[in-house]
PDB file of N, CA and C in Angstrom:
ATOM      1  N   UNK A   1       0.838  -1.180   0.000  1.00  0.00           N
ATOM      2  CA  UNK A   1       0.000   0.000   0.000  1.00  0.00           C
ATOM      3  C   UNK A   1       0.881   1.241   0.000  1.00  0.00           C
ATOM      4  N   UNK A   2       0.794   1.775  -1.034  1.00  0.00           N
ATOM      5  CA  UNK A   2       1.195   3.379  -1.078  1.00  0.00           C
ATOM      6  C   UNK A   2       0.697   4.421  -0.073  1.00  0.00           C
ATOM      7  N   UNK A   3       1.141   5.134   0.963  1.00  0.00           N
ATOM      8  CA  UNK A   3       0.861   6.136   1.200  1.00  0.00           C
ATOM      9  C   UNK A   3       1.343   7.215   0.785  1.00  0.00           C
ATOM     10  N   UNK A   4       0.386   8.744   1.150  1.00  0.00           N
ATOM     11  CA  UNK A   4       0.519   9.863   0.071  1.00  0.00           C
ATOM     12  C   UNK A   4       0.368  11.202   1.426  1.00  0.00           C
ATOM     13  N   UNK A   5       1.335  11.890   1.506  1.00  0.00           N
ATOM     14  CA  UNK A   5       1.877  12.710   2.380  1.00  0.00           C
ATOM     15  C   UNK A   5       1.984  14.245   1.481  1.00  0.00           C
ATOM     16  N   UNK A   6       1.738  15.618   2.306  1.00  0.00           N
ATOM     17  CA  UNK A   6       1.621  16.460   1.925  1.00  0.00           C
ATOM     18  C   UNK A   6       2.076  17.923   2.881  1.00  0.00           C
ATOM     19  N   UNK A   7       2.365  18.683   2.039  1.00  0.00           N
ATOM     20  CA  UNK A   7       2.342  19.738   3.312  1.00  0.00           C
ATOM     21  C   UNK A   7       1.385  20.515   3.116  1.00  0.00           C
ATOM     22  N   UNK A   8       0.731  20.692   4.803  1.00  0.00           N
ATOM     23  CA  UNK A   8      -0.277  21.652   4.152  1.00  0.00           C
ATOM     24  C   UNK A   8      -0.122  23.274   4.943  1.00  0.00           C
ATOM     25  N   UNK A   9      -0.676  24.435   4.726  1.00  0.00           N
ATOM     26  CA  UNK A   9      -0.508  25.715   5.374  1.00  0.00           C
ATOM     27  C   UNK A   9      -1.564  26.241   5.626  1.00  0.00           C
ATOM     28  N   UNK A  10      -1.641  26.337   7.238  1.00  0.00           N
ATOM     29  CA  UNK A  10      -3.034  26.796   7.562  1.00  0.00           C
ATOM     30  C   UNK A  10      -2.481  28.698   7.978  1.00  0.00           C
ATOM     31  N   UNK A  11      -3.247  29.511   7.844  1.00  0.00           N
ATOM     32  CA  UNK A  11      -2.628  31.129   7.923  1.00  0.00           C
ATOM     33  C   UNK A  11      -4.215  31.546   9.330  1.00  0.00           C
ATOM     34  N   UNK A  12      -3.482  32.139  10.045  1.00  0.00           N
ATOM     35  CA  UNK A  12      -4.728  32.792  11.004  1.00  0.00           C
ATOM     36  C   UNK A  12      -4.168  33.896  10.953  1.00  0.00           C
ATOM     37  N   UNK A  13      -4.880  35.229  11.640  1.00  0.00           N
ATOM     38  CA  UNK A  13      -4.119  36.580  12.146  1.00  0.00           C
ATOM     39  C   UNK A  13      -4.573  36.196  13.819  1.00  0.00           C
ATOM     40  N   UNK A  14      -3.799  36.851  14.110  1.00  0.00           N
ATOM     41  CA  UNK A  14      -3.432  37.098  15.725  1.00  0.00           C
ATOM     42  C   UNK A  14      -4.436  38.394  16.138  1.00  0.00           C
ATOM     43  N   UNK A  15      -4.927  37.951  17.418  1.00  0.00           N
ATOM     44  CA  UNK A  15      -5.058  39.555  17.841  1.00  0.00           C
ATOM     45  C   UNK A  15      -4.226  40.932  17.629  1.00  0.00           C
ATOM     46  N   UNK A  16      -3.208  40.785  17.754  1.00  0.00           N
ATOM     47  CA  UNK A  16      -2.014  41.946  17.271  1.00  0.00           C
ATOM     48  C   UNK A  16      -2.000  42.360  15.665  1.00  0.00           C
ATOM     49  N   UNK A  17      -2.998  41.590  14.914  1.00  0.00           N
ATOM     50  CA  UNK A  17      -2.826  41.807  13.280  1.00  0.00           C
ATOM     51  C   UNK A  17      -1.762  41.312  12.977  1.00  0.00           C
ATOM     52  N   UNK A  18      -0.797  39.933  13.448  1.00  0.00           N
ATOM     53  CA  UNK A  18       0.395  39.597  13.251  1.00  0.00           C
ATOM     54  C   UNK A  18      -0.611  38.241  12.380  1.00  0.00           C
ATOM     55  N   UNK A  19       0.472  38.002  11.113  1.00  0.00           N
ATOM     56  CA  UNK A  19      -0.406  36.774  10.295  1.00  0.00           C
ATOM     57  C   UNK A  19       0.766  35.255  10.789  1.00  0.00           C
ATOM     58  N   UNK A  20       0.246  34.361  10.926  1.00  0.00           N
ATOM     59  CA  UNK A  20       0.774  33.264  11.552  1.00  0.00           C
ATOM     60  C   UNK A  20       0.461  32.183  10.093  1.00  0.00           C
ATOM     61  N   UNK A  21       1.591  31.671   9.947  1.00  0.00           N
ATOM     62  CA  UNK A  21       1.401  30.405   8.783  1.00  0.00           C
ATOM     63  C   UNK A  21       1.989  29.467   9.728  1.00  0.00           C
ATOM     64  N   UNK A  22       1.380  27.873   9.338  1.00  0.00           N
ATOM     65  CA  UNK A  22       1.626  27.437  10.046  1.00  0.00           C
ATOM     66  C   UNK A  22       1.646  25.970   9.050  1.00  0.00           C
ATOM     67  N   UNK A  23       2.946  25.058   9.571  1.00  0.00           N
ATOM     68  CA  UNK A  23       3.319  24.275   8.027  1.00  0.00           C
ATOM     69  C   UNK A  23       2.995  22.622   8.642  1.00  0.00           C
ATOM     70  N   UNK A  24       2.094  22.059   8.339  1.00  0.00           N
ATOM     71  CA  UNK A  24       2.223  20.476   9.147  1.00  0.00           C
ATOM     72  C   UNK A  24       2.164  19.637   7.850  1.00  0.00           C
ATOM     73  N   UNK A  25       2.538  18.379   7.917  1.00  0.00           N
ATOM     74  CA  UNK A  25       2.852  17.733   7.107  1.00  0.00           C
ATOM     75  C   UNK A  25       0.788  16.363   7.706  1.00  0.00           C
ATOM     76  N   UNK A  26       0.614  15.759   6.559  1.00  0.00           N
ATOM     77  CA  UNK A  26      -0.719  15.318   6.888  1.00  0.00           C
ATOM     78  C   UNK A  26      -0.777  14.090   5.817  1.00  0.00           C
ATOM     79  N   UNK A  27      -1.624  13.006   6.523  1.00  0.00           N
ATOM     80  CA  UNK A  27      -1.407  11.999   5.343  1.00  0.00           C
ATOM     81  C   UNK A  27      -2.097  11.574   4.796  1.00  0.00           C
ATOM     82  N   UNK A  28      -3.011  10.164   4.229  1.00  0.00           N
ATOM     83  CA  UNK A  28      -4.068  10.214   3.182  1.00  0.00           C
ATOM     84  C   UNK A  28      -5.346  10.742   3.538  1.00  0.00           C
ATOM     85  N   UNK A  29      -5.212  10.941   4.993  1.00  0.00           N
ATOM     86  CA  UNK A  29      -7.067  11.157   5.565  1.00  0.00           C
ATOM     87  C   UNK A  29      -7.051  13.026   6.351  1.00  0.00           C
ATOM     88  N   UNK A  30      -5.817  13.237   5.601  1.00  0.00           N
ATOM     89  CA  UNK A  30      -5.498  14.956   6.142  1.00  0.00           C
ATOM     90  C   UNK A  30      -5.193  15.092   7.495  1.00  0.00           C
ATOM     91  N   UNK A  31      -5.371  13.963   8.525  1.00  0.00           N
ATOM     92  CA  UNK A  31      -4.837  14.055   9.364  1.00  0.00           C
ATOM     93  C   UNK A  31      -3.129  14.797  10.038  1.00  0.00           C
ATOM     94  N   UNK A  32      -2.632  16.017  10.640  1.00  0.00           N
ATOM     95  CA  UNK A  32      -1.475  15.876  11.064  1.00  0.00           C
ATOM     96  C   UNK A  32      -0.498  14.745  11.400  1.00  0.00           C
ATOM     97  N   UNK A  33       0.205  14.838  10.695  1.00  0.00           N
ATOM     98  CA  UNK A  33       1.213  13.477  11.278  1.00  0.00           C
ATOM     99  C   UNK A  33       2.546  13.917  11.872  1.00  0.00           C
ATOM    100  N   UNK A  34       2.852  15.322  11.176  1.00  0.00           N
ATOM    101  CA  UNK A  34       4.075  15.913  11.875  1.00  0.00           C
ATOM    102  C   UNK A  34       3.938  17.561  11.637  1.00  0.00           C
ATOM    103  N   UNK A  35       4.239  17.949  12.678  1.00  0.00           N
ATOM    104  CA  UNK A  35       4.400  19.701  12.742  1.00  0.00           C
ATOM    105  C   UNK A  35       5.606  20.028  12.067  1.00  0.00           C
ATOM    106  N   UNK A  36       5.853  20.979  11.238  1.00  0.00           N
ATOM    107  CA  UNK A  36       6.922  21.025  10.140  1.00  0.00           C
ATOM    108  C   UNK A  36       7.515  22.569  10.799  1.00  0.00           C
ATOM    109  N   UNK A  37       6.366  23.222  11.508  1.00  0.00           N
ATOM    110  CA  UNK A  37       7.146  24.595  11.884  1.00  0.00           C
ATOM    111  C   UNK A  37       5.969  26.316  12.070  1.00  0.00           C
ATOM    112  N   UNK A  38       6.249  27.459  11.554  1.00  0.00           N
ATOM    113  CA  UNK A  38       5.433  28.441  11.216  1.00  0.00           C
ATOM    114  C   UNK A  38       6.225  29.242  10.583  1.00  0.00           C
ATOM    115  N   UNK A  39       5.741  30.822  10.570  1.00  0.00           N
ATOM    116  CA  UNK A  39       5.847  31.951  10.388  1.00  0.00           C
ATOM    117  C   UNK A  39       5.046  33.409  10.531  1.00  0.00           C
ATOM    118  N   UNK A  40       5.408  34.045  11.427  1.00  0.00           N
ATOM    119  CA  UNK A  40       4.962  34.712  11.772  1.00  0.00           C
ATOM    120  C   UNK A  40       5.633  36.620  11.134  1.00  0.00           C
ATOM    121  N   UNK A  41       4.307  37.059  10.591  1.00  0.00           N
ATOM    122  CA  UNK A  41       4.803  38.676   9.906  1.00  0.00           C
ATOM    123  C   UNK A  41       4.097  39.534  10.190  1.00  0.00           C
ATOM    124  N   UNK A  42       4.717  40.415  11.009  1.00  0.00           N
ATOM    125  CA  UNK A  42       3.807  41.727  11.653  1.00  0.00           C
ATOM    126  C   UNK A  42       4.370  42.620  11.096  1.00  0.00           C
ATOM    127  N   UNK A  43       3.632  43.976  11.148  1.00  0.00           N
ATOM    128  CA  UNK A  43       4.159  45.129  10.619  1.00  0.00           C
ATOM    129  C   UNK A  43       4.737  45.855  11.751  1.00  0.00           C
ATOM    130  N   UNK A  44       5.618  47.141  12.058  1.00  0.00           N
ATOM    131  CA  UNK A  44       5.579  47.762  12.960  1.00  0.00           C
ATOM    132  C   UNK A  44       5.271  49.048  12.339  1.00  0.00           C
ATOM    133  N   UNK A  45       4.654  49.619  12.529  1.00  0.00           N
ATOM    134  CA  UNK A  45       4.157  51.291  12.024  1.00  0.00           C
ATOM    135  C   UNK A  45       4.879  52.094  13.020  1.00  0.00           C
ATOM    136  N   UNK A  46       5.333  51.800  14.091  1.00  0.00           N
ATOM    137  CA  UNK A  46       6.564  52.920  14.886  1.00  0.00           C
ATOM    138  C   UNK A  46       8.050  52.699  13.986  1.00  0.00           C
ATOM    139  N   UNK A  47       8.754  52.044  13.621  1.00  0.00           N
ATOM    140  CA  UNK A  47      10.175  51.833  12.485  1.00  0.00           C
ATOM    141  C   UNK A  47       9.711  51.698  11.021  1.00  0.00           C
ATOM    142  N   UNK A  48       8.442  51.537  10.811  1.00  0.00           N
ATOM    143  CA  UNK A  48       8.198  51.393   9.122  1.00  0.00           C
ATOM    144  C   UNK A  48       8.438  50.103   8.579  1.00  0.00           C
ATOM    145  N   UNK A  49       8.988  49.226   9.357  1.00  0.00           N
ATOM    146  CA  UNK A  49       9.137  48.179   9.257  1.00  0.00           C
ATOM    147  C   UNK A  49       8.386  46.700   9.074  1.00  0.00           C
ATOM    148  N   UNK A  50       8.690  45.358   8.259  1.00  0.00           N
ATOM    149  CA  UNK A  50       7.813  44.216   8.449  1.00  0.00           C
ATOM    150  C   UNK A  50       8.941  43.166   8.480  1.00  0.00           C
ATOM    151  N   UNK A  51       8.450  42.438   9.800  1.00  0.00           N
ATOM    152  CA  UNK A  51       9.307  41.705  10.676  1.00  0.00           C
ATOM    153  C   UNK A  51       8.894  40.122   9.535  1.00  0.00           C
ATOM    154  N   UNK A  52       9.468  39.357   9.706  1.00  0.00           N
ATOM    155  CA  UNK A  52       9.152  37.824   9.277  1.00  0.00           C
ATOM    156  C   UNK A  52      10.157  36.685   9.521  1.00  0.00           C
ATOM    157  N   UNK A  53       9.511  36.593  10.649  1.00  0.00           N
ATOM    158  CA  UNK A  53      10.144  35.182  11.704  1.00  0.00           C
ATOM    159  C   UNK A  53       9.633  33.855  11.162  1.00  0.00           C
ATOM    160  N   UNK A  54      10.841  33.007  11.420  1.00  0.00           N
ATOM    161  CA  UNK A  54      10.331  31.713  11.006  1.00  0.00           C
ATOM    162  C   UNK A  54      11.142  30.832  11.919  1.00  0.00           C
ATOM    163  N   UNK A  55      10.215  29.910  13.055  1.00  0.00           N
ATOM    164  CA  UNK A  55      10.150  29.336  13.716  1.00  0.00           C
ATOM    165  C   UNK A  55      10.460  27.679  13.315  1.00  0.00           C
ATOM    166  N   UNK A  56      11.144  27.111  14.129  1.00  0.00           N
ATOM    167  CA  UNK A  56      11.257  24.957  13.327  1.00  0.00           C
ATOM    168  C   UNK A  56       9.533  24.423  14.409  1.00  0.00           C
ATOM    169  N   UNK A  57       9.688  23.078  14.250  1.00  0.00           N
ATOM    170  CA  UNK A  57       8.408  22.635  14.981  1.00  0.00           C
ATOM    171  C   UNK A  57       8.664  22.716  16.402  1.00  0.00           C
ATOM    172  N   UNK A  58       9.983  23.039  17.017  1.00  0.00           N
ATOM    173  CA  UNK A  58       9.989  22.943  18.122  1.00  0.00           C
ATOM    174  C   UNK A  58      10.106  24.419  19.501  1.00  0.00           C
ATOM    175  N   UNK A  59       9.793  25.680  18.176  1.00  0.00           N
ATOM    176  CA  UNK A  59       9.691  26.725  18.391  1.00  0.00           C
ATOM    177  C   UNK A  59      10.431  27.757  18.463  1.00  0.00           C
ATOM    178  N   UNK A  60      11.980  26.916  18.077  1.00  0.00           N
ATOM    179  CA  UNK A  60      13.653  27.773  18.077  1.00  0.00           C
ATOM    180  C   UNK A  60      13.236  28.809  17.028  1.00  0.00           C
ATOM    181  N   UNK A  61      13.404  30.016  16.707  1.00  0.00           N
ATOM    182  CA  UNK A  61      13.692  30.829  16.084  1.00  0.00           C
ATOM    183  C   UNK A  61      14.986  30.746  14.812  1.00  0.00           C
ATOM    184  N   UNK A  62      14.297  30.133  13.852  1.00  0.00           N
ATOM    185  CA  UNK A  62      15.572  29.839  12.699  1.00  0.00           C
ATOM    186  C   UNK A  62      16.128  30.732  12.216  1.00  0.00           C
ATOM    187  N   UNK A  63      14.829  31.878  11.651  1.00  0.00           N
ATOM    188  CA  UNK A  63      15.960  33.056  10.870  1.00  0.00           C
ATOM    189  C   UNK A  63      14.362  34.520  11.126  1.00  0.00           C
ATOM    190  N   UNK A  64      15.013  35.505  10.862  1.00  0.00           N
ATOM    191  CA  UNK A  64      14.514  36.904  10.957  1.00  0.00           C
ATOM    192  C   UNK A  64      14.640  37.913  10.023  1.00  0.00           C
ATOM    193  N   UNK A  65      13.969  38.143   9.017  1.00  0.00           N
ATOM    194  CA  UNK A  65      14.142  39.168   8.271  1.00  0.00           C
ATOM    195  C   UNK A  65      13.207  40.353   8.185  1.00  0.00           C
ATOM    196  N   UNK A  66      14.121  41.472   8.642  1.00  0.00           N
ATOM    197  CA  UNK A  66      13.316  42.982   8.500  1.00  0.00           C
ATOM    198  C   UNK A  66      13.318  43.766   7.036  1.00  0.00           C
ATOM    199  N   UNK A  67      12.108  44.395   6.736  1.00  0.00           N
ATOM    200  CA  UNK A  67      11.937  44.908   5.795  1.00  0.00           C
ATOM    201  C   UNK A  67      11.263  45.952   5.692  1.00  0.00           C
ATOM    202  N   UNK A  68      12.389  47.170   5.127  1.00  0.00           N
ATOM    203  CA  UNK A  68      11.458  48.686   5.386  1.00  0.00           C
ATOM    204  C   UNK A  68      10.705  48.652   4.481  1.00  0.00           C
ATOM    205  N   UNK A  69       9.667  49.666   4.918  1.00  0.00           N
ATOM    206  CA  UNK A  69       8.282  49.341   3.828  1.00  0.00           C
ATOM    207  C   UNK A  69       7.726  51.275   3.823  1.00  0.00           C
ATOM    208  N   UNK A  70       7.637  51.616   2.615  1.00  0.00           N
ATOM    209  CA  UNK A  70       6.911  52.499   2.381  1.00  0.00           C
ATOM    210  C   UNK A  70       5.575  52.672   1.461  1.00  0.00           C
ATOM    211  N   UNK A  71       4.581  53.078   1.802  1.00  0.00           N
ATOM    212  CA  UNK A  71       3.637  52.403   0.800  1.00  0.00           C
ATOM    213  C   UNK A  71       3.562  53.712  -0.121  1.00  0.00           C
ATOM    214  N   UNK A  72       3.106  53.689  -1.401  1.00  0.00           N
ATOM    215  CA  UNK A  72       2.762  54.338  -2.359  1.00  0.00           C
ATOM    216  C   UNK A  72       2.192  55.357  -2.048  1.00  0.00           C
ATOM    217  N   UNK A  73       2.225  56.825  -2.076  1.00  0.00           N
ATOM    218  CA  UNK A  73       0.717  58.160  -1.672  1.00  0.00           C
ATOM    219  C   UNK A  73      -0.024  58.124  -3.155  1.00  0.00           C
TER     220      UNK A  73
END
């Protein structure tokens, strides 16, 4: 019997307006079978800035990238 494995990405926002992706791996019946990790991207409107953290499944902080942001007038 073949089994058939996938990743899937569920996205919520946070109370804070911070957007959370969130990566689990799931198998023929969509069930979770393994937590793969997240990501989390907030804006800060005090530095102009958008933060984007990305977390492993066990919640270590892998990597961080800031990005100034100006929007169009």
């Amino acid at each position: 019997m073949e089994t058939y494995e996938k990743i899937v990405m569920n996205t919520e926002e946070l109370d804070d307006g911070s957007a959370v992706i969130n990566f689990d791996i799931t198998d023929d019946y969509n069930i979770p079978t393994q937590q793969g990790g997240y990501v989390i991207a907030r804006k800060d409107e005090d530095d102009g800035c958008f933060y984007v953290t990305v977390f492993n499944a066990d919640g270590d902080v892998l990597s961080e990238t800031v990005v100034p942001f100006k929007f169009k007038e």
